[in-house]
Protein backbone atom coordinates (compact mmCIF):
# COMPACT_ATOMS: atom_id res chain seq x y z
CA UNK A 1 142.25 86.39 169.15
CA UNK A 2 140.22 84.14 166.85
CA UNK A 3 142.01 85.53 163.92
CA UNK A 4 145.46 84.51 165.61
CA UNK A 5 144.02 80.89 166.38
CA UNK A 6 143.12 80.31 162.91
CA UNK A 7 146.34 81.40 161.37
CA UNK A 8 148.04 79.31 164.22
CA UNK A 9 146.50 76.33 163.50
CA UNK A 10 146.70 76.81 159.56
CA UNK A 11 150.12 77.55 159.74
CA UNK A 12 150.59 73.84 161.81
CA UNK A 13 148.91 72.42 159.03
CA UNK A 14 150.56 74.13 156.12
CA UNK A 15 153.88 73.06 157.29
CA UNK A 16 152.80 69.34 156.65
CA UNK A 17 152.95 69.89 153.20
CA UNK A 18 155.44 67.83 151.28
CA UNK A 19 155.98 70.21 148.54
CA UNK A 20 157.21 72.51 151.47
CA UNK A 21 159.30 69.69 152.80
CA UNK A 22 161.24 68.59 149.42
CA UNK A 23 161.99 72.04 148.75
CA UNK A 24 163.20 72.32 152.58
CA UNK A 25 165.13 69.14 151.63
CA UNK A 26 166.64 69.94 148.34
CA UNK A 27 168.14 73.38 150.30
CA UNK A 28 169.41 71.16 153.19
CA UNK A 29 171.25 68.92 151.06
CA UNK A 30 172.27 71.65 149.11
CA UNK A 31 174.08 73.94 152.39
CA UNK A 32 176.51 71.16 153.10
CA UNK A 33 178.57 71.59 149.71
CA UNK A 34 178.07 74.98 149.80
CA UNK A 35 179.49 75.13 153.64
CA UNK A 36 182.39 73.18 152.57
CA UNK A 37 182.58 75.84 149.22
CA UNK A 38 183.14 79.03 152.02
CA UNK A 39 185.67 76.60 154.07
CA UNK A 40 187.88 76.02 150.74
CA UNK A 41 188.13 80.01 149.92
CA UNK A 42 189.11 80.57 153.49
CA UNK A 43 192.12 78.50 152.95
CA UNK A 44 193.18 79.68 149.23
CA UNK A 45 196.52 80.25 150.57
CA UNK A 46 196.86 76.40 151.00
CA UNK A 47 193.12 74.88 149.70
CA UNK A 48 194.19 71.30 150.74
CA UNK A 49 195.09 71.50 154.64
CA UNK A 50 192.33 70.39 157.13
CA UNK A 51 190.98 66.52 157.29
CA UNK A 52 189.32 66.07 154.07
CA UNK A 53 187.65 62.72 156.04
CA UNK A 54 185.75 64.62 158.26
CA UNK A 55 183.81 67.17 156.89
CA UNK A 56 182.55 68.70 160.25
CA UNK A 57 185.82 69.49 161.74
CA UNK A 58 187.48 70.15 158.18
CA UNK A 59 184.41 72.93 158.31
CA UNK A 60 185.31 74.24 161.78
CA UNK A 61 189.07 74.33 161.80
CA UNK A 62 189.38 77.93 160.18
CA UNK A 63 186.73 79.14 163.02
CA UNK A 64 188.80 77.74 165.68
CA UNK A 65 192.49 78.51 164.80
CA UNK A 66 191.05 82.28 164.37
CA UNK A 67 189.74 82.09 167.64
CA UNK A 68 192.76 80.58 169.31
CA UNK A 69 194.96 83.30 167.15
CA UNK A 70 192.97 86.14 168.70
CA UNK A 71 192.25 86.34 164.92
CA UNK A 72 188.70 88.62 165.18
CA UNK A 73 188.56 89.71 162.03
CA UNK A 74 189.32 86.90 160.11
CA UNK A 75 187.02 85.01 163.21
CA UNK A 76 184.13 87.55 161.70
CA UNK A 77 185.52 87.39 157.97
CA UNK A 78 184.70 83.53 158.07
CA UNK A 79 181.61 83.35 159.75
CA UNK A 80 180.88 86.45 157.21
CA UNK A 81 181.38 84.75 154.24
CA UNK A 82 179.50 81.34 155.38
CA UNK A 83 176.46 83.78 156.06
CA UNK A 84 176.89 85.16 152.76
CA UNK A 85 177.01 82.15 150.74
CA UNK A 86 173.84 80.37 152.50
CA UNK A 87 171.75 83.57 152.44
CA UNK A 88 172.76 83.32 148.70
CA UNK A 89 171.41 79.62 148.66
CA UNK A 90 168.17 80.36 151.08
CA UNK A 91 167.23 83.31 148.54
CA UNK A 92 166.06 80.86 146.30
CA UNK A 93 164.88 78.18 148.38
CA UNK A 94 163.78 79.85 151.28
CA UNK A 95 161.70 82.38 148.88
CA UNK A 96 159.46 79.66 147.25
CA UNK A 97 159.29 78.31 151.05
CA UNK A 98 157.94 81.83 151.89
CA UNK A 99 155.81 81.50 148.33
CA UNK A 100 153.69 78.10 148.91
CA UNK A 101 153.19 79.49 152.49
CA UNK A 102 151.15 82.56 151.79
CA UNK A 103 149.34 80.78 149.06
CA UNK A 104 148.78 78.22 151.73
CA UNK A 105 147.85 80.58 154.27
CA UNK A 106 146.07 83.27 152.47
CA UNK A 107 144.14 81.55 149.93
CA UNK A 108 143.35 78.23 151.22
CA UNK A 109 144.62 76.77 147.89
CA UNK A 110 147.65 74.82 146.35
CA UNK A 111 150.77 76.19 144.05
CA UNK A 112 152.74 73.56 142.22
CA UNK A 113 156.50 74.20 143.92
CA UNK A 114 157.81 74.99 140.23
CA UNK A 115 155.79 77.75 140.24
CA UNK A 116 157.14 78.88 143.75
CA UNK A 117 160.45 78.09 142.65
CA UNK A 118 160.01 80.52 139.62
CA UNK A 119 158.50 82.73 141.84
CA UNK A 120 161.28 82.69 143.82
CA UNK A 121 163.79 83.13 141.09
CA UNK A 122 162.25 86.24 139.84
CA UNK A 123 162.36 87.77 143.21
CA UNK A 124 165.52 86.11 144.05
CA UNK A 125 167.60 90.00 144.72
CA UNK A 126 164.67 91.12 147.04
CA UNK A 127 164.86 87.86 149.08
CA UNK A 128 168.57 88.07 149.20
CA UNK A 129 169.03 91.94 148.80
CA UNK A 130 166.50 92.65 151.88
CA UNK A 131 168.38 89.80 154.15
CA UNK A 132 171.91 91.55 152.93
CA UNK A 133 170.28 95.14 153.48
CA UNK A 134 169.97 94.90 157.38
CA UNK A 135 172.79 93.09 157.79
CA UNK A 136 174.45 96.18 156.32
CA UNK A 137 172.88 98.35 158.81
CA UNK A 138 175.30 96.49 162.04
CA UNK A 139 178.19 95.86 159.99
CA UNK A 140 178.57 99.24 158.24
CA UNK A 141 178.08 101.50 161.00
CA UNK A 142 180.79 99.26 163.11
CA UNK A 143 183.48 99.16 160.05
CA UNK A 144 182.84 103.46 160.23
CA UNK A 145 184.18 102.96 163.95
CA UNK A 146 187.42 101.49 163.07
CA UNK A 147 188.11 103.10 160.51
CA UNK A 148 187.57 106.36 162.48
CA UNK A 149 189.69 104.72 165.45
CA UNK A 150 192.41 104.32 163.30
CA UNK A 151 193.16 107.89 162.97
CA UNK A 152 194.28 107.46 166.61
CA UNK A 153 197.38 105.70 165.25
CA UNK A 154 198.91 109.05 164.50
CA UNK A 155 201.60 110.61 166.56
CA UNK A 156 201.70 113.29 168.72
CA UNK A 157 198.67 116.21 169.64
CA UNK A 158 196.60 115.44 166.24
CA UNK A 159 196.58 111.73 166.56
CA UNK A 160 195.42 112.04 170.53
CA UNK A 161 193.05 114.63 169.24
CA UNK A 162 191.53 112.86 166.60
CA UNK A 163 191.20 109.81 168.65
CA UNK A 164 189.02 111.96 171.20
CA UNK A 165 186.48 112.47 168.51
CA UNK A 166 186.67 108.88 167.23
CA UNK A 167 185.56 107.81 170.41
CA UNK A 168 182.46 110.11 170.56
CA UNK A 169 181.60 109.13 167.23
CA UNK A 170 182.04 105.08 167.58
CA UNK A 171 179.97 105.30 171.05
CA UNK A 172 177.00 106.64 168.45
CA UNK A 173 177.90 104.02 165.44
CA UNK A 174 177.93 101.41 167.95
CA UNK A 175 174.62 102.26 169.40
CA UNK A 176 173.37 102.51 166.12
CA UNK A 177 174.30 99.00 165.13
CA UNK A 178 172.92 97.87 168.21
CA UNK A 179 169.39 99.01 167.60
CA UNK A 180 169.53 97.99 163.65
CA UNK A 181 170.64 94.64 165.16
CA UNK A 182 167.79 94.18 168.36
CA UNK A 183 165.40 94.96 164.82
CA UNK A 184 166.77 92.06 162.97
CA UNK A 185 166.64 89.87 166.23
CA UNK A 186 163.20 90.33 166.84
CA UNK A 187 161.60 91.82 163.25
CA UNK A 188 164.26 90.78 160.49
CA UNK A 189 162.37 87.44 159.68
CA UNK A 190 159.55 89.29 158.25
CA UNK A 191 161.45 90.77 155.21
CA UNK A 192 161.17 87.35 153.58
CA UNK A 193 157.03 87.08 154.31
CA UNK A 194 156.93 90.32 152.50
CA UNK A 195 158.41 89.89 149.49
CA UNK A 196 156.73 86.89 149.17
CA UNK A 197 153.11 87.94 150.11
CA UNK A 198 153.24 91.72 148.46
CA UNK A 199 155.29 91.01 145.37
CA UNK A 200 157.71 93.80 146.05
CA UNK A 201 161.32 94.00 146.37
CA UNK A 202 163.92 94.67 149.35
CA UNK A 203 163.30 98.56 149.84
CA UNK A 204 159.65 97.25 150.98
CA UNK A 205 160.86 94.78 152.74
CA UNK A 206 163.17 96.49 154.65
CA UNK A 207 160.84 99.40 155.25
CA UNK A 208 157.72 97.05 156.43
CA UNK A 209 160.60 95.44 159.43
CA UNK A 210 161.01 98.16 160.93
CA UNK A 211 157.42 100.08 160.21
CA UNK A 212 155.99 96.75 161.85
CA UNK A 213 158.72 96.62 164.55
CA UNK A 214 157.58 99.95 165.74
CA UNK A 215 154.24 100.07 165.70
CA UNK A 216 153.73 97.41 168.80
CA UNK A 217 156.91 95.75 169.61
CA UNK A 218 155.38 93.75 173.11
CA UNK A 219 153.17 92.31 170.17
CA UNK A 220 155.27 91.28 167.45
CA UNK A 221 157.51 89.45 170.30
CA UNK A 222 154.73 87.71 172.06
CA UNK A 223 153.14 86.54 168.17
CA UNK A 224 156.30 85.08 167.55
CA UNK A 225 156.79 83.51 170.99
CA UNK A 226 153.50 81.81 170.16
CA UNK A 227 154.14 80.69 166.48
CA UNK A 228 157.61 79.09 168.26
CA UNK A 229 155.68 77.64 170.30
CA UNK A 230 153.52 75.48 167.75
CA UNK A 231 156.80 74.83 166.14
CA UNK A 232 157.89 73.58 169.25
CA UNK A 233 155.35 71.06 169.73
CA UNK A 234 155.19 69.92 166.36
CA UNK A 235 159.05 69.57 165.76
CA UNK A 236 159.51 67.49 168.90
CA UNK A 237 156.24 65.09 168.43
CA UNK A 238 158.22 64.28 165.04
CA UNK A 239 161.58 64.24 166.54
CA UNK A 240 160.25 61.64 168.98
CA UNK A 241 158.86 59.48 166.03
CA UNK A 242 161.87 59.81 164.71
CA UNK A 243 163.99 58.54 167.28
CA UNK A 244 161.68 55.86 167.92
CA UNK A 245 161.83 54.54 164.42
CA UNK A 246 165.55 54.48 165.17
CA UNK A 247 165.20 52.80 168.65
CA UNK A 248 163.34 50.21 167.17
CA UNK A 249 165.45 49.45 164.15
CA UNK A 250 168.45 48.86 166.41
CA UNK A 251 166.65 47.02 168.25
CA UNK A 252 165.23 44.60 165.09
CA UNK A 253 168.63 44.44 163.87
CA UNK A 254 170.29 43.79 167.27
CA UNK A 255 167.98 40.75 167.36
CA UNK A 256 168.47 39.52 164.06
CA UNK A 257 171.83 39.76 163.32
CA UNK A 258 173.14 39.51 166.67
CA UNK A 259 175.84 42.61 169.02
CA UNK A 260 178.58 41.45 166.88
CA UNK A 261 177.87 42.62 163.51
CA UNK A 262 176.59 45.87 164.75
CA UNK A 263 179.70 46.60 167.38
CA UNK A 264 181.86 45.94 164.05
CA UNK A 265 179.49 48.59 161.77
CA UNK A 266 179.98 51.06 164.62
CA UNK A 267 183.77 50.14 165.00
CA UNK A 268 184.10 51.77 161.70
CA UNK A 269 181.49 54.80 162.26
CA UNK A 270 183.41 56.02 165.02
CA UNK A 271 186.90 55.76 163.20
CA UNK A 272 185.28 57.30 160.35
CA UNK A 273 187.30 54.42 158.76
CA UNK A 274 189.30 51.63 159.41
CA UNK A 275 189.55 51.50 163.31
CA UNK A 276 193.16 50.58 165.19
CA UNK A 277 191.67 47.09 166.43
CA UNK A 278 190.37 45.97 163.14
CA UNK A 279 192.09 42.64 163.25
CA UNK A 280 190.87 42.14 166.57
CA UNK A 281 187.20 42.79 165.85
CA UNK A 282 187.82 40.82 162.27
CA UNK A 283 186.02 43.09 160.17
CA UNK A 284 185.43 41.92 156.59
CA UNK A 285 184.80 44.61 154.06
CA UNK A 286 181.16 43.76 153.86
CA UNK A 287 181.28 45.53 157.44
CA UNK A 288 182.26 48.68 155.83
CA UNK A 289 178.76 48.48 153.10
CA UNK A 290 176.94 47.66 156.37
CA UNK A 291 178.74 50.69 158.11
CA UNK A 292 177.81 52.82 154.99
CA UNK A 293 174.31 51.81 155.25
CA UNK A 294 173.75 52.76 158.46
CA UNK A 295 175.22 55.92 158.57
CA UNK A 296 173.05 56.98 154.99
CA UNK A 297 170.00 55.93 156.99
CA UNK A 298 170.30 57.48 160.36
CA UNK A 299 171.71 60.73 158.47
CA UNK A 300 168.51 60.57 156.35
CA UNK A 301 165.97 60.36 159.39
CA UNK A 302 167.93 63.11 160.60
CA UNK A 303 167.80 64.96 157.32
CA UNK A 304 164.06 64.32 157.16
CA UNK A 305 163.22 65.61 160.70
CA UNK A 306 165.44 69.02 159.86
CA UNK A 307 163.63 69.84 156.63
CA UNK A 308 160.17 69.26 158.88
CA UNK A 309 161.55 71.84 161.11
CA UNK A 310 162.55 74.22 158.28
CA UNK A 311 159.27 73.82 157.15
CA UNK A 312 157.51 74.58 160.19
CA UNK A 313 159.52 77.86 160.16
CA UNK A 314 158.29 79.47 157.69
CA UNK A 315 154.87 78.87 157.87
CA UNK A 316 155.27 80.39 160.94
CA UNK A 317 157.17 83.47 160.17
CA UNK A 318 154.19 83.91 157.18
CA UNK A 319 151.56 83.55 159.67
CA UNK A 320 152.91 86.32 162.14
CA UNK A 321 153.69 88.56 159.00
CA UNK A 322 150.11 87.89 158.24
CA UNK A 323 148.38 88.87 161.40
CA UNK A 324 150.75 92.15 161.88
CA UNK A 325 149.88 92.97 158.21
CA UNK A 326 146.03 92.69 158.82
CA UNK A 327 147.01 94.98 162.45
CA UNK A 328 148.84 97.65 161.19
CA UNK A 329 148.14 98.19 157.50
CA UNK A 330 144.06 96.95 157.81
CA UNK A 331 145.09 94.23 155.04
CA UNK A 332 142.92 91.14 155.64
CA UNK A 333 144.94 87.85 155.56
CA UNK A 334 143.38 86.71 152.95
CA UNK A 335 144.83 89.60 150.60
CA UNK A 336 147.89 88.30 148.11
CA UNK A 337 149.64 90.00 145.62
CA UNK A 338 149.74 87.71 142.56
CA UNK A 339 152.79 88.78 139.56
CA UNK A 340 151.07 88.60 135.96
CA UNK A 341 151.07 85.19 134.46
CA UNK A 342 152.96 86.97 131.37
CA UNK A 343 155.21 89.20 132.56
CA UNK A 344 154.84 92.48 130.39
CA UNK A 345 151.28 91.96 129.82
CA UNK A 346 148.05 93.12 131.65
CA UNK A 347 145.13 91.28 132.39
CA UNK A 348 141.32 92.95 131.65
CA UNK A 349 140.90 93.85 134.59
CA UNK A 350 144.36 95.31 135.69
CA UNK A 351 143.80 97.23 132.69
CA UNK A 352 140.78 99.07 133.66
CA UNK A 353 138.24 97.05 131.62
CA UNK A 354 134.59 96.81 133.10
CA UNK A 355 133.06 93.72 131.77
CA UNK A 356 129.35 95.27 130.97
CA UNK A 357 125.94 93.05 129.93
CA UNK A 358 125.43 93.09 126.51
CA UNK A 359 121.50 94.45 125.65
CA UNK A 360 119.61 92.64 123.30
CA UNK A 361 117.53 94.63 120.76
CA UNK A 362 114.08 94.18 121.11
């Protein structure tokens, strides 16, 4: 229990790093073009319809017209493809995330985030490959279902026969997918943790998730139950400071410049341009700079508080990959598996070299 403290408190502490939270930043501001990326190849048919204005719903709009269009699999195509593209992204940022974490954690020391980030880029197909790996494991055995089912399209005795068996055999795919995917529920965040901490690649990844999802499952849940909960507390203490700092900006500016010239900045905010009473309110287009203003600084406190989460994250998922390292495999959490500093090249000691004393001659 002491052990689990420790790690829980150095975890808290690691995620206050700010190298941790500009690299949790630079992949925040990073997802929104790539979001918008996955919503333009979903319409390559016609690219340019949706509300360019409004990002948002321009984002949503091929989610919802599938859904109202009983449209499931290009519903699961979409959401697919976004899932795709920012596990792509995360692979980089979220490995030297994973990287500064177990340095953190393990040795007690710092990395320079360049280093993590080339760290990151060298391992960059086991971060992405392990993520892609058990996602494989729900989706493949569920596409073998319908394709099987679709033999049941035939007419006559062979199709109803064939059918018959298809069912048998999706009951068994489908409970198959449905284990792989309780595993990635409640295991499939360590995969990152491990590539980071061990220096391996996906195959160990995917082979520690489910070696440490079966050796003590009530324990890997309640670890990460506790881990959430110190992100918990420390996300909302700085949430709270966060909308504060708005409160009381309002507030200073409500004061100073008076209800007007804020009702007319918010006019525009909630027209997302010029609003239908704009003669009425007599907005000038200094409004629209003071409009723009606000809108960059209340996006940034919100940006700010979302990369402090992120980071809080993945010190956490590090610290329970820790601990259930140390438990299962008898690896102490300070152990971490360092690449060479020259690829290609072996240090004395990874050689095999025993540094001897020299003896002087008498």
């Amino acid at each position: 229990m002491s052990a689990t403290r420790e790690m829980w408190h150095a975890a808290g502490r690691a995620a206050l790093d700010d190298r941790k939270r500009l690299l949790a930043l630079q992949g925040l501001l990073w997802s929104g073009p790539l979001l918008v990326l996955g919503s333009f190849l979903a319409r390559l048919p016609d690219p340019l319809s949706g509300d360019l204005r409004r990002p948002l719903q321009y984002l949503l709009e091929p989610l919802v017209t599938a859904w109202r269009q009983d449209q499931d699999l290009a519903l699961f195509g979409y959401v697919g493809l976004q899932l795709l593209l920012l596990t792509l992204l995360w692979g980089l940022f979220g490995g030297a995330l994973y990287r500064l974490a177990a340095v953190d954690l393990t040795r007690q020391s710092r990395e320079h985030a360049l280093e993590a980030m080339a760290f990151a880029r060298r391992h960059w197909r086991g971060f992405v490959g392990a993520r892609v790996a058990l996602w494989l494991g729900v989706v493949v055995p569920l596409a073998g279902a319908v394709l099987l089912a679709l033999f049941g399209r035939l007419d006559g005795w062979i199709g109803g026969l064939l059918l018959a068996l298809a069912v048998g055999a999706a009951i068994l795919l489908a409970l198959a997918a449905v284990l792989v995917a309780g595993v990635i529920a409640v295991a499939g965040f360590l995969a990152g943790p491990t590539v980071a901490a061990e220096d391996s690649d996906a195959f160990d990844a995917v082979s520690r998730t489910f070696t440490y999802a079966s050796q003590g499952l009530p324990r890997l849940v309640s670890l990460r139950l506790l881990f959430a909960g110190g992100v918990l507390l420390g996300s909302t203490w700085r949430l709270l400071r966060m909308l504060l700092a708005g409160g009381l900006a309002w507030f200073a500016l409500r004061v100073g410049a008076g209800p007007d010239a804020l009702e007319r900045a918010f006019a525009i905010l909630r027209a997302a341009g010029e609003p239908p009473d704009a003669a009425r309110l007599g907005i000038a287009p200094h409004d629209y700079l003071v409009a723009f203003v606000l809108a960059l600084g209340a996006g940034s406190l919100v940006v700010l508080w979302l990369a402090d989460l992120v980071s809080r994250v993945y010190c956490a998922r590090m610290g329970v990959y820790l601990i259930r390292r140390q438990e299962v495999d008898r690896v102490p959490t300070t152990a971490l598996h360092t690449p060479s500093r020259r690829p290609g090249h072996l240090t004395a000691d990874e050689a095999g070299f025993i540094e001897v004393g020299r003896v002087e001659a008498p």
